[in-house]
Protein backbone atom coordinates (compact mmCIF):
# COMPACT_ATOMS: atom_id res chain seq x y z
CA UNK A 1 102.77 109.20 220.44
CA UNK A 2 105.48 110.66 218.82
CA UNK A 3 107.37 113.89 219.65
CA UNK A 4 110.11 116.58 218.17
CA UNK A 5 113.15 116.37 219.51
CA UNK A 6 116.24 119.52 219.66
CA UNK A 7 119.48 118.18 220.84
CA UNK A 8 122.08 120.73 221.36
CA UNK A 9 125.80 119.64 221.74
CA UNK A 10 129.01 122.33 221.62
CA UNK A 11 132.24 121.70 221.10
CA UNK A 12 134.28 118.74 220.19
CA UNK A 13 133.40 114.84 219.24
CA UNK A 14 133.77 113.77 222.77
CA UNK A 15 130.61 116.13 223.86
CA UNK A 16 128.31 115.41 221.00
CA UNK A 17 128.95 111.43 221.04
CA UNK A 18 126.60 110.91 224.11
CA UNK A 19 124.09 113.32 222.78
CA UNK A 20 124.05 111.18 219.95
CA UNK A 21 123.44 108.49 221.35
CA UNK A 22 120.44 109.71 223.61
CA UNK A 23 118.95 110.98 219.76
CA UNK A 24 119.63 107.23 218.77
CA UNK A 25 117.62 105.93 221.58
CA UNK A 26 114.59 108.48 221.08
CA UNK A 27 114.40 107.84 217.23
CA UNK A 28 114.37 104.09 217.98
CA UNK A 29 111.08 104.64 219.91
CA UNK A 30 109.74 106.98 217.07
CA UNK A 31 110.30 110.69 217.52
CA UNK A 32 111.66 113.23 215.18
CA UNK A 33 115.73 113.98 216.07
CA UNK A 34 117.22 116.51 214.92
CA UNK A 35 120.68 118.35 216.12
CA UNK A 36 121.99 121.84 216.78
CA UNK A 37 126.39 121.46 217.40
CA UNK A 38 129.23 123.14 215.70
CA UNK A 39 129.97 123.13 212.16
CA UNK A 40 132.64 120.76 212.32
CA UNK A 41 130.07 117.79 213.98
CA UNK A 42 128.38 118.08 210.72
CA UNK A 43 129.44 114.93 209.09
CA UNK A 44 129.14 113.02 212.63
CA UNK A 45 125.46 114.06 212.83
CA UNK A 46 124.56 113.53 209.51
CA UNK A 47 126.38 109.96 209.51
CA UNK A 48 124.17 109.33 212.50
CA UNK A 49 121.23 109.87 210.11
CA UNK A 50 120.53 112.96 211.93
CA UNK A 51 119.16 116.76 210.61
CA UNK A 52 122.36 118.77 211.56
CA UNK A 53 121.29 122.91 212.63
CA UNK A 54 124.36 124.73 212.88
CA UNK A 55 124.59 127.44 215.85
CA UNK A 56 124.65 130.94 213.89
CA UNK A 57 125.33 133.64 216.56
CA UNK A 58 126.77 131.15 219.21
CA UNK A 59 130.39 130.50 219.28
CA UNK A 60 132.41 127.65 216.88
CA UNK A 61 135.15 126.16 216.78
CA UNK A 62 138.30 126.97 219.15
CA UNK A 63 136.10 130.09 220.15
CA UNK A 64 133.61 127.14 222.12
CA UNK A 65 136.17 125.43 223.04
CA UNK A 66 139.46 126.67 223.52
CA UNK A 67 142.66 124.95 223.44
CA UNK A 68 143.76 127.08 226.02
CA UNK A 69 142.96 126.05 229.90
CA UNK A 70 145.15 127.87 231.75
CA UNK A 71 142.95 130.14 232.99
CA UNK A 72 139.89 128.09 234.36
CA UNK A 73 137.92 131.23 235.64
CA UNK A 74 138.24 133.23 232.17
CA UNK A 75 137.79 129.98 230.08
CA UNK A 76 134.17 129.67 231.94
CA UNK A 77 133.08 133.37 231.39
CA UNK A 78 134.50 132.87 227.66
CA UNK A 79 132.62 129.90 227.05
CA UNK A 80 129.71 130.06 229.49
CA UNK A 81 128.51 133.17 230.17
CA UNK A 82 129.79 135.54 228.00
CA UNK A 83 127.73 133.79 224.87
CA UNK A 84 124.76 133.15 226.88
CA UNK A 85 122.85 135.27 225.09
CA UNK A 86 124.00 134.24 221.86
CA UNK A 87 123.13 131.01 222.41
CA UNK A 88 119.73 131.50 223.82
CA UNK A 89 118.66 133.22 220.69
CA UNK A 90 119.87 130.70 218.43
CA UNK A 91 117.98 127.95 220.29
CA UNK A 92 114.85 130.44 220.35
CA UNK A 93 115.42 130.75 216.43
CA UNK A 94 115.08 127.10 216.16
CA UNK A 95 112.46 126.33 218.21
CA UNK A 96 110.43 129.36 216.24
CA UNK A 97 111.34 127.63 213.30
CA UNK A 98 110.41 124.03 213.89
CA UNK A 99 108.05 122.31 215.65
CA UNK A 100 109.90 121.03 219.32
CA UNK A 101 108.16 119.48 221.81
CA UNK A 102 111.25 119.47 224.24
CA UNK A 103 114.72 120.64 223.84
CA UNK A 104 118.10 117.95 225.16
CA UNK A 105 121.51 120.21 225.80
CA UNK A 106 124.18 119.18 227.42
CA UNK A 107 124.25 120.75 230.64
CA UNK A 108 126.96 123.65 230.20
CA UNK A 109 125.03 125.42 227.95
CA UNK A 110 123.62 127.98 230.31
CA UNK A 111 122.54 130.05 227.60
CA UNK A 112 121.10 127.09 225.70
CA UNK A 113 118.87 126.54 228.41
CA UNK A 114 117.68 129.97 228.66
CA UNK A 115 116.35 130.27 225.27
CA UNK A 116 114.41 127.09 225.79
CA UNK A 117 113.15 128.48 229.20
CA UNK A 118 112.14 131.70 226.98
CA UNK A 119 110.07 129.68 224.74
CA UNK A 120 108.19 128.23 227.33
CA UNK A 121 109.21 124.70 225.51
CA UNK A 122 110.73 121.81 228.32
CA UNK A 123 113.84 121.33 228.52
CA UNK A 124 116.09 118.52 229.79
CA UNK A 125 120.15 119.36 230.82
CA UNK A 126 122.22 115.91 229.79
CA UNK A 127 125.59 115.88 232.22
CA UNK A 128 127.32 113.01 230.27
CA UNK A 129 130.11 113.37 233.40
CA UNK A 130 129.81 113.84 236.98
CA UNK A 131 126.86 116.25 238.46
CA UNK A 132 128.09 119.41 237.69
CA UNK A 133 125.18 120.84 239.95
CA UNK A 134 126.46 120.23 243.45
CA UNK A 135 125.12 117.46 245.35
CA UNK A 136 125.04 117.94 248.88
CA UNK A 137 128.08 115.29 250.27
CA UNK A 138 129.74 114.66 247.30
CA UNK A 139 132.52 116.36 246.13
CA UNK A 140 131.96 119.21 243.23
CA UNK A 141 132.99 118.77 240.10
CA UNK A 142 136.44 119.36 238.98
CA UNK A 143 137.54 119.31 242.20
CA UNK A 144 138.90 114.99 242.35
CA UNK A 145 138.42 114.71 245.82
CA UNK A 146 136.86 111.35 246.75
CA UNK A 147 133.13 110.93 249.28
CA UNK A 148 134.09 111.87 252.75
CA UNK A 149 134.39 109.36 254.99
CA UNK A 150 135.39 111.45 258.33
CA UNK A 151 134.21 115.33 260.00
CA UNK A 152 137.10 116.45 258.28
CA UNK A 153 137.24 115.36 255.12
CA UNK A 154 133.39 116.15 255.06
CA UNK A 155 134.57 119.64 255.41
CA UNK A 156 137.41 119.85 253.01
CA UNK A 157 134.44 118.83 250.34
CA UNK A 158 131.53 121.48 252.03
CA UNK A 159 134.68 124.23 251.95
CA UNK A 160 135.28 123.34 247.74
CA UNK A 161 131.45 123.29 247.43
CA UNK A 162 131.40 127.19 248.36
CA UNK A 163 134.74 127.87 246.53
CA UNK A 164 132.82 126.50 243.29
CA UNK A 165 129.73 128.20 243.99
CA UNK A 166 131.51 131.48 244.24
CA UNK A 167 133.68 131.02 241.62
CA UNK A 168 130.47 130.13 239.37
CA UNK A 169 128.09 133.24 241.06
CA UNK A 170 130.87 135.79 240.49
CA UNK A 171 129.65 135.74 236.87
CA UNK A 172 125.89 135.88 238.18
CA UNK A 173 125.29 139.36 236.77
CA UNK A 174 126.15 138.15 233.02
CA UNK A 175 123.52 135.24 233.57
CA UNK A 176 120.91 137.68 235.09
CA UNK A 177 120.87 140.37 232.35
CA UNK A 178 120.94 137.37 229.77
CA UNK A 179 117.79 136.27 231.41
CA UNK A 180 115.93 139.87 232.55
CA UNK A 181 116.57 140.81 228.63
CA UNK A 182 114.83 137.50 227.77
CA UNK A 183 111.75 138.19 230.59
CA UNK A 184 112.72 135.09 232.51
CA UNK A 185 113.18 135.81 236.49
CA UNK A 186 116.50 136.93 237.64
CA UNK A 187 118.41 134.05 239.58
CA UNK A 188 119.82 133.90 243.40
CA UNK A 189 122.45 131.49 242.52
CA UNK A 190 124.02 130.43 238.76
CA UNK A 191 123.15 126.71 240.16
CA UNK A 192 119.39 127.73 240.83
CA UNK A 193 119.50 127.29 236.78
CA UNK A 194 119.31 123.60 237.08
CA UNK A 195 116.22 123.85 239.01
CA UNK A 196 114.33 125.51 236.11
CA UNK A 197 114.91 122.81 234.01
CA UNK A 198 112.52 120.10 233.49
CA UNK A 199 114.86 117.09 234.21
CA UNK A 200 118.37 117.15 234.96
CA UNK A 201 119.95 113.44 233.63
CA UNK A 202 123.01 112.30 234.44
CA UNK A 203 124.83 109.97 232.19
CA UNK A 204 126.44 107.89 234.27
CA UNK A 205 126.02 105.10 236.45
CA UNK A 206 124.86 105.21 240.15
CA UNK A 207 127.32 102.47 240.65
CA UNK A 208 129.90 104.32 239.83
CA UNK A 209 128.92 107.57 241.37
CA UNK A 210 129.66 108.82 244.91
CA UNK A 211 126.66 108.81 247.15
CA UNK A 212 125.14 112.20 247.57
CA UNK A 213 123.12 112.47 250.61
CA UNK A 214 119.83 113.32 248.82
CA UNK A 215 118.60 114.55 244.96
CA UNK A 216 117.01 116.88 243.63
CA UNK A 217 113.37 115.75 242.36
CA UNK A 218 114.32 116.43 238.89
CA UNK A 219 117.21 114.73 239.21
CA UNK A 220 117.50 111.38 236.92
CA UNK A 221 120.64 108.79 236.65
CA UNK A 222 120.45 107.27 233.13
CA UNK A 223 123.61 105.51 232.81
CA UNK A 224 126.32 106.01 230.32
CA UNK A 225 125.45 106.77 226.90
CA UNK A 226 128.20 105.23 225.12
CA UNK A 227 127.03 104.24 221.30
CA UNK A 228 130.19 103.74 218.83
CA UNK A 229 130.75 107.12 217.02
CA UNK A 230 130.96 106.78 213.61
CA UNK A 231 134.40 107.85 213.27
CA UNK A 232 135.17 104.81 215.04
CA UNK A 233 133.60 102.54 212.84
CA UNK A 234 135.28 103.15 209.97
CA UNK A 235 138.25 102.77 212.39
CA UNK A 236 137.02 99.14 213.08
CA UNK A 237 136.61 98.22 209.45
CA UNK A 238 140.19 98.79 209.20
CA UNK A 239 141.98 97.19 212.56
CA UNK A 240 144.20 95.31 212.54
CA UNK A 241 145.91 94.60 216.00
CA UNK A 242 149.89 95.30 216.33
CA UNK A 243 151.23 92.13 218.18
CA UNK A 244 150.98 88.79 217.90
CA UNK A 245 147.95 86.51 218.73
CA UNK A 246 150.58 84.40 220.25
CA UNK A 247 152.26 86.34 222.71
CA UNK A 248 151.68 85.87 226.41
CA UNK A 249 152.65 89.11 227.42
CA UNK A 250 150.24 91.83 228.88
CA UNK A 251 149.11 94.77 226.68
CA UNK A 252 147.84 98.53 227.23
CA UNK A 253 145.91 100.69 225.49
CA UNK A 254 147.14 104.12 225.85
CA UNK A 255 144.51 106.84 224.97
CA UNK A 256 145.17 109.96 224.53
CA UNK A 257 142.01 112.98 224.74
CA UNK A 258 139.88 114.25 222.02
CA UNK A 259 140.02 117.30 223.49
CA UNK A 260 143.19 119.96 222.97
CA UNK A 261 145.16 120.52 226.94
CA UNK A 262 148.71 120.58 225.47
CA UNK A 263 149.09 117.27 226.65
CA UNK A 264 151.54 116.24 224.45
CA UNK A 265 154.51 116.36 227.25
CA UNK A 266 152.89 113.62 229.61
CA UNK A 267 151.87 111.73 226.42
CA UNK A 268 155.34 111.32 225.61
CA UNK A 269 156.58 110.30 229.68
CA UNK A 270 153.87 107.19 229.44
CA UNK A 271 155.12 106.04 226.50
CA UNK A 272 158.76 106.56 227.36
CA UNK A 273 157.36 104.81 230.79
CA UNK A 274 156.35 101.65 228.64
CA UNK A 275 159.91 100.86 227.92
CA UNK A 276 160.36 99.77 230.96
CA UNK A 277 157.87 97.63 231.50
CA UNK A 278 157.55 94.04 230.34
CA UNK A 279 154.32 94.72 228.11
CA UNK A 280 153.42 96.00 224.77
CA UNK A 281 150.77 99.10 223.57
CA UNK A 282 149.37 100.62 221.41
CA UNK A 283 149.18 104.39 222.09
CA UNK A 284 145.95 106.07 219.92
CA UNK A 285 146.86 109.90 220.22
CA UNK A 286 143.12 111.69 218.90
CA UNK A 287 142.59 114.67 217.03
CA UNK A 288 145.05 116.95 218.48
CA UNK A 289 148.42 115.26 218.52
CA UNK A 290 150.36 114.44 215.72
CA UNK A 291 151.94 110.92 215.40
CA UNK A 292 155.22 112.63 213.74
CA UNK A 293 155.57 114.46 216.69
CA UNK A 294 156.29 111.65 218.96
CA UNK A 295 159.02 108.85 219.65
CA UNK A 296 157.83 105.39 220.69
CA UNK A 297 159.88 102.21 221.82
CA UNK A 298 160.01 98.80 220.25
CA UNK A 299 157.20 98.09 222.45
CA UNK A 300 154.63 100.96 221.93
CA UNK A 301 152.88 101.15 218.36
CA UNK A 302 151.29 104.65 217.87
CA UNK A 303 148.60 105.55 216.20
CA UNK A 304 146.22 108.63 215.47
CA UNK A 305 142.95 106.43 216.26
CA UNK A 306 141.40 103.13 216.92
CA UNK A 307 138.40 101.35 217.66
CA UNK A 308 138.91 101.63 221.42
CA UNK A 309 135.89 99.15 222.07
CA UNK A 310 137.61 96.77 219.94
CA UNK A 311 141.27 96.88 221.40
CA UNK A 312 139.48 97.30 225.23
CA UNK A 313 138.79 93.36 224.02
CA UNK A 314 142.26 92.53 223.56
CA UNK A 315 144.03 94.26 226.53
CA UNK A 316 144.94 94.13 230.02
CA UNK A 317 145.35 97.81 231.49
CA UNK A 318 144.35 101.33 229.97
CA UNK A 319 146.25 104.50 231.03
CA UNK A 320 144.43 107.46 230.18
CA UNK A 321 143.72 111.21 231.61
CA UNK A 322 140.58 110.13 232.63
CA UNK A 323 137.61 111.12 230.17
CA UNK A 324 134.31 110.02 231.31
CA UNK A 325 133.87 107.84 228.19
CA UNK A 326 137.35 106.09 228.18
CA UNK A 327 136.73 105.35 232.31
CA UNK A 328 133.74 103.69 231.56
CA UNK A 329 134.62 101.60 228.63
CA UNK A 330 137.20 100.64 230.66
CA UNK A 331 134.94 99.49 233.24
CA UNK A 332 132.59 98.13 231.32
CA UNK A 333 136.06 95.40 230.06
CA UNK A 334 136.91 94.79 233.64
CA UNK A 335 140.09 96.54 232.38
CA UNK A 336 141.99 98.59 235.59
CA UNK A 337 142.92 101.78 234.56
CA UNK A 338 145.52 104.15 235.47
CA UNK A 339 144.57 107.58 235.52
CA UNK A 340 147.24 110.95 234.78
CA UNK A 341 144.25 113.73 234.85
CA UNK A 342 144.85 116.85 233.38
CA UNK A 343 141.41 118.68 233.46
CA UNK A 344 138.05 119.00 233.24
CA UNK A 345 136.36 116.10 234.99
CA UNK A 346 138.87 113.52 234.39
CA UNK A 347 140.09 114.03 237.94
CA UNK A 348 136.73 113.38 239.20
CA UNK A 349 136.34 110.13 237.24
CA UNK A 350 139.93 109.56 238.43
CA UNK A 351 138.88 109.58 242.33
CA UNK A 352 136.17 107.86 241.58
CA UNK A 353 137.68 104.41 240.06
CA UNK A 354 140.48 104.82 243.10
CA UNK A 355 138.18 104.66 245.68
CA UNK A 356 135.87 101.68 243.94
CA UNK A 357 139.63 100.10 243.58
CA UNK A 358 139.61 99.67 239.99
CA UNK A 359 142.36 101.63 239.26
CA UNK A 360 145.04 103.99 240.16
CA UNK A 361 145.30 108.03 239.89
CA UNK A 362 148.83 109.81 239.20
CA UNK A 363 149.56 113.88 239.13
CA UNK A 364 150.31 114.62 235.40
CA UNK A 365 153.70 115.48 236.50
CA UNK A 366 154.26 111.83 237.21
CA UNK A 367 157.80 110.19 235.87
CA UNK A 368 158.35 107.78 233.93
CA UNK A 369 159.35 105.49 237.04
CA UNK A 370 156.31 106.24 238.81
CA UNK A 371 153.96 105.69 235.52
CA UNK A 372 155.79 102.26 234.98
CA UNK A 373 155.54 101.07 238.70
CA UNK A 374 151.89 102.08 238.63
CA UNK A 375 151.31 100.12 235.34
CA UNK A 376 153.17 97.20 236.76
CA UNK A 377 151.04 96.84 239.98
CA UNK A 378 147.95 97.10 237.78
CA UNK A 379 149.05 94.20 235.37
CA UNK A 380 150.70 91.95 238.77
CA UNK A 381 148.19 92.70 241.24
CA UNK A 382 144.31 91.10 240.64
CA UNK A 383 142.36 92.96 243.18
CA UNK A 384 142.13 95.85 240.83
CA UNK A 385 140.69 93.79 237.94
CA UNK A 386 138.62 92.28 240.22
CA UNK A 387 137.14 95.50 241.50
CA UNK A 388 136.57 96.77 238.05
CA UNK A 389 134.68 93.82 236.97
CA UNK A 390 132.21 94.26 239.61
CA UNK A 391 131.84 97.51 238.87
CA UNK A 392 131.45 97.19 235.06
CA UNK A 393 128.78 94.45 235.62
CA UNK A 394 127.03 97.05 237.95
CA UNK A 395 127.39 100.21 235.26
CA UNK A 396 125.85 97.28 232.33
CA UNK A 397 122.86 97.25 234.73
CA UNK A 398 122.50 100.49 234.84
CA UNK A 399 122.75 101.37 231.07
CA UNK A 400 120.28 98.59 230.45
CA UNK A 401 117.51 100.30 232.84
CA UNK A 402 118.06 103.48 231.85
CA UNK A 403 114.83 105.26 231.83
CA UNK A 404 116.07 108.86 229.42
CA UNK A 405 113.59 107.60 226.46
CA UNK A 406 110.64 108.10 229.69
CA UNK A 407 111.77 111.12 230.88
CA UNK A 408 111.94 112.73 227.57
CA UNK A 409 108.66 111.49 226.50
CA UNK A 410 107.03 112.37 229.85
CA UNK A 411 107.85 115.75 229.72
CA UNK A 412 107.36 116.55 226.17
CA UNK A 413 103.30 115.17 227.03
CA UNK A 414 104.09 117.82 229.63
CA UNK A 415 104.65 120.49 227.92
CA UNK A 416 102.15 119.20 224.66
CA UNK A 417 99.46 118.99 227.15
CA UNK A 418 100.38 123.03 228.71
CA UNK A 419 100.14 124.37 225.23
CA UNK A 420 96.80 122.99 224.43
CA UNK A 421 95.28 124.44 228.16
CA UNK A 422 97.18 127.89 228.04
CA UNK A 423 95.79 128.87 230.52
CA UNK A 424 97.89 126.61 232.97
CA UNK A 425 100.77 127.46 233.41
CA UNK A 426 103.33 124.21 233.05
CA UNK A 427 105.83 123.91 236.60
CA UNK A 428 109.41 123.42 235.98
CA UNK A 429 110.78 120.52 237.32
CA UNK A 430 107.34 118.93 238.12
């Protein structure tokens, strides 16, 4: 049977790739795909073969997703809460206007979520990171600290679980009007919104994962969803690698964000750090850095962007601040990684390949000594390619099972089959 699909993605290329490749995945099995993101993704989406729906109300552009991060607590009500409302009735517009059998949005979009709630149509959050919905004995998101292992360090992880929590329920009243002006039930908790959705899928591996001591029933690991975006493609068609087929010595790939921190500072100190080690890399600096702007050695090649599945081939090491995507690749190479997070959850990804021993994790203030001695051990020391072999075989696994085709189609049957009996009401989360 087939089924209508709304994705909804926000922000920049490194959100809407895994959405993508979820719609990939669906389409293969015969359903309708179509995609709500920001005006910009417009030409990514429609590359993908895709219907692109623009958000109308909702907000684009830096306004979604600022370049600023200073301010964690203000970006969140900026980004999250303030615009839940605007969201909600953009995803309510689209549902009105074509048919939907279930609605995908990645899992920050509170107000996304509520307009699909609204229309009574299921709906499925896609965390294409760690579990931003706190799992009860692993760390919360954002906060890089690695599973407990001991009373205390079980408590250092319960006592960030509450600071979260109360940093995320201090905006509770913005949620609840959002949601009493929409007839939906007011909440208890901002994270009781995950339990009204249908499924909650987490794209990552289980391997890779902490271990949380239970999960919620709608709960679902899918693996990584990690489909070439087509920016990168083109990329490929072009590549030509920067040193010499001959050479014995090691190589890096140094990759830079797609998304804007004002990273360009600790950029700079790992390439300066590559000077003085015996090794030679190619730097890719994304969207938001500027090649000009930057001074490399003999040994370091910049460039703006690369096909990083294709260089991942030909290297020995990635340094990187940590994005979920990058991590995995990574992984998925048996390349050891070190990690320099800045934000986000690339210090959760960072704690998570140091304590599977695949890698190791540096403050952004690192020097240029420590980066280099850290890079060194990496490309001297085997254990750490060794663990991130295993690993990567063990997140292949995963992505090969992944069951986020099923759990779409089961509850889009779901939520087909409430609308012919009206009067049963469907259960969330069922």
């Amino acid at each position: 049977m087939s089924y209508h699909f709304l994705l909804a993605s926000w922000g920049t290329l490194g959100n809407l790739s895994p959405l993508l490749t979820a719609g990939r995945r669906l389409r293969q099995n015969g359903h309708h795909v179509r995609v709500m993101a920001d005006p910009a993704m417009r030409a990514e989406v429609e590359a993908a073969g895709f219907e692109f729906v623009t958000w109308r109300r909702a907000p684009i552009g830096e306004a979604a997703d600022p370049t600023d991060v200073s301010d964690i607590q203000e970006l969140i009500r900026r980004i999250i809460f303030d615009p839940a409302a605007l969201y909600a009735a953009d995803i309510r517009d689209e549902i009105g206007r074509m048919r939907t059998d279930a609605v995908l949005l990645l899992d920050m979009l509170f107000g996304a979520a509520l307009g699909a709630e609204a229309s009574d149509v299921p709906f499925a959050l896609l965390s294409p990171h760690v579990s931003i919905r706190p799992l009860p004995g692993v760390p919360p998101a954002t906060s890089g600290l690695s599973q407990p292992k001991t009373p205390e360090e079980r408590a250092e992880v319960d006592a960030a679980s509450a600071r979260f929590a109360a940093a995320l329920n201090g905006f509770l009243p913005i949620l609840n009007r959002a949601r009493d002006d929409l007839g939906l039930p007011v909440l208890v908790d901002v994270m009781d919104l995950f339990d009204r959705a249908d499924r909650l899928l987490l794209a990552t591996s289980q391997a890779f994962d902490f271990q949380a001591d239970w999960l919620p029933d709608n709960f679902r690991y899918v693996g990584p969803l990690l489909d070439v975006p087509n920016w990168s493609k083109s990329a490929g068609r072009s590549w030509q690698a920067p040193w010499s087929a001959q050479s014995d010595r090691h190589r890096a790939l140094i990759a830079c964000s797609t998304g804007a921190q004002g990273q360009r500072d600790l950029f700079q100190r790992i390439i300066d750090a590559m000077e003085a080690v015996e090794i030679d890399a190619l730097a890719t600096t994304g969207p938001n850095l500027d090649v000009a702007d930057l001074r490399a050695p003999k040994n370091v090649h910049l460039i703006e962007g690369a096909p990083h599945d294709l260089v991942m081939k030909d290297v020995s090491v990635v340094v990187s601040q940590g994005g979920h995507g990058t991590v995995t690749r990574s992984l998925i190479n048996a390349l050891p990684q070190l990690i320099l997070p800045m934000g986000r959850d690339q210090a959760d990804n960072a704690a998570r390949v140091e304590a599977k021993g695949a890698g190791l994790r540096l403050p952004p203030t690192a020097s240029q000594a420590e980066i280099a001695a850290a890079v060194n051990r990496l490309i001297t020391e085997p254990q750490f390619k060794a663990a991130a072999r295993l690993l990567g075989e063990a997140i292949k696994t995963d992505i090969d099972r992944s069951r986020l085709v099923d759990e779409m189609e089961t509850i889009a049957a779901t939520g087909r089959a409430a609308r012919q009996q009206p009067q049963k009401r469907r259960l969330r989360g069922a």
